[in-house]
Protein backbone atom coordinates (compact mmCIF):
# COMPACT_ATOMS: atom_id res chain seq x y z
CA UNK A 1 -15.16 16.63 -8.53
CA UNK A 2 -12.31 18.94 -7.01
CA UNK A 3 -8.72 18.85 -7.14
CA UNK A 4 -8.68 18.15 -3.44
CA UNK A 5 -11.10 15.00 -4.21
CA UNK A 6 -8.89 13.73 -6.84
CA UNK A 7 -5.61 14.30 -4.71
CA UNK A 8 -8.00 12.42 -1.88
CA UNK A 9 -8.72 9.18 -3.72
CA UNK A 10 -5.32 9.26 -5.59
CA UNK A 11 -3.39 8.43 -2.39
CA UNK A 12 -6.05 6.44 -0.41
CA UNK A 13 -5.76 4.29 -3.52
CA UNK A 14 -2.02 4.34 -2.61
CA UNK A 15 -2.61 3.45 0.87
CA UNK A 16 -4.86 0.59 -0.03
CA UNK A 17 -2.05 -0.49 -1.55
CA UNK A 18 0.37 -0.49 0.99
CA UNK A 19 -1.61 -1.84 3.03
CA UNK A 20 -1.97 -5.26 1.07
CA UNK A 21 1.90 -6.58 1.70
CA UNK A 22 1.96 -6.00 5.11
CA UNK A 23 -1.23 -7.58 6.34
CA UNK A 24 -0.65 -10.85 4.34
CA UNK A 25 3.05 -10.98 5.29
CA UNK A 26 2.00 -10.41 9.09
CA UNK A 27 -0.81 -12.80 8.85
CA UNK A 28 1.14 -15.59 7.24
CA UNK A 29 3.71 -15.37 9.98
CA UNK A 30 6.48 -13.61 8.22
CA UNK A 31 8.59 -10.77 8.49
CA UNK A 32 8.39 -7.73 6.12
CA UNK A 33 9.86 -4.30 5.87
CA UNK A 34 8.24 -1.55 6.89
CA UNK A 35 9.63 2.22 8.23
CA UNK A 36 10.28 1.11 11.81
CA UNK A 37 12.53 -1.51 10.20
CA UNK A 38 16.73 -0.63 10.50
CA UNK A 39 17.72 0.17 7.94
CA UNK A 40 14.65 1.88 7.44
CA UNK A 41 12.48 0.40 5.03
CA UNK A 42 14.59 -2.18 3.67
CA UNK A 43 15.26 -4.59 7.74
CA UNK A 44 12.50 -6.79 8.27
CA UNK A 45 9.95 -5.94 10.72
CA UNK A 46 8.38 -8.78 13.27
CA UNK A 47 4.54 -10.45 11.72
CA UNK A 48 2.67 -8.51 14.32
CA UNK A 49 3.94 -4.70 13.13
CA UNK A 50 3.46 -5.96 9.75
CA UNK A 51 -0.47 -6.56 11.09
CA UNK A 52 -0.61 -3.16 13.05
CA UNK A 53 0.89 -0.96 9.78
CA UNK A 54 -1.18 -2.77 7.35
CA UNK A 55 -4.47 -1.54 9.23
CA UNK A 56 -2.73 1.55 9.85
CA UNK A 57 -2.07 2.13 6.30
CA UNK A 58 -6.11 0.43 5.64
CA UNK A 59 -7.59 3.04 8.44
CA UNK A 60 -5.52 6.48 6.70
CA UNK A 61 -7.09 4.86 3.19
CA UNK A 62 -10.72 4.99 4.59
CA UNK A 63 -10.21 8.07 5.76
CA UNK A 64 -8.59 10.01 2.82
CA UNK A 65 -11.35 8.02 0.04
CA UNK A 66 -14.53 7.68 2.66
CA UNK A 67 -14.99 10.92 4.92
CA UNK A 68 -12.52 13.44 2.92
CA UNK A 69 -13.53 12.95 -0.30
CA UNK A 70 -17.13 10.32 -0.04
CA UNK A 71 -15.80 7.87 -2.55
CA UNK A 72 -17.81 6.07 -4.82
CA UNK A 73 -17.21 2.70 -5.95
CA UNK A 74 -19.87 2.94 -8.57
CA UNK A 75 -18.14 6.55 -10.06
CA UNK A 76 -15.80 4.99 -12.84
CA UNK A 77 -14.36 8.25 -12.04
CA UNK A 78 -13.47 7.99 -8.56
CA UNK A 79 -12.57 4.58 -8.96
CA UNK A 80 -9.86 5.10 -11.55
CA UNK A 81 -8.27 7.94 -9.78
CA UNK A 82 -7.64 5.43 -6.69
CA UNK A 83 -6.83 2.62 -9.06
CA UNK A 84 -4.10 4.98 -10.65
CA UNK A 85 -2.38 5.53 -6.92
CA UNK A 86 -3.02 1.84 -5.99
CA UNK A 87 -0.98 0.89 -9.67
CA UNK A 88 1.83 3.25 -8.95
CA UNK A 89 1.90 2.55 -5.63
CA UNK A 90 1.90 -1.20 -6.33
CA UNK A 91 5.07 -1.15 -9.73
CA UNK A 92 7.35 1.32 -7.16
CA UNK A 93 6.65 -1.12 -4.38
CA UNK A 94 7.41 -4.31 -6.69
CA UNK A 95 10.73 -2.38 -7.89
CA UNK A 96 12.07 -1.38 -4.22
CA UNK A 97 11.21 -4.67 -2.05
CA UNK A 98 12.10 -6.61 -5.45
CA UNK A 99 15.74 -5.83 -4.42
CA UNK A 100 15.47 -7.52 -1.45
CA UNK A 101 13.24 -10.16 -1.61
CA UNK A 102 14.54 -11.40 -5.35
CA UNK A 103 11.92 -10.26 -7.64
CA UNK A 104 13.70 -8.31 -9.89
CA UNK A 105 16.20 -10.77 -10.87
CA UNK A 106 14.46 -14.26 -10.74
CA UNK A 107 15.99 -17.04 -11.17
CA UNK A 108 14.86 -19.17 -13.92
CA UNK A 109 14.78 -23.30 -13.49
């Protein structure tokens, strides 16, 4: 496996990731941020960009773990390279939107 592999499945993993918030915010109906948000990244974008970046961010992942690199889900290997960029990914996403959306300071009944 080369370093351009592992650099490969290490962000599609990432953008599997992002992917996740932003298609089940847009599908459930509600607003998210996303880049095209003001302020960037931390307004709320509309349900439908939400939809549109999440498959954005799901067609870039296919691309950088399918026909860059030919991922396979079976290669422990492979898998825990993405899995390493999807966990990052997914504790520096909890941390940023936690600010806004009350996750990092919840309130306890």
């Amino acid at each position: 496996m080369s370093i351009s592999h592992l650099i490969s499945y290490f962000f599609g993993g990432a953008f599997l990731m992002n992917a996740v918030p932003h298609v089940v915010s847009g599908v459930m109906g509600k607003p998210f941020q996303t880049p095209f948000a003001r302020p960037r990244g931390e307004g709320h974008s509309s349900s439908t960009t939400n939809v549109v970046w999440g498959f954005f961010n799901l067609f870039i992942a296919y691309l950088l773990l399918v026909h860059i690199g030919g991922f396979a889900l079976d290669d422990v290997g492979d898998a825990a390279v993405a899995s390493v960029g999807a966990f990052l990914l997914a504790v520096m996403m909890a941390w940023h939107f936690g600010r806004f959306n009350g996750g990092n300071t919840p309130s306890r009944p």
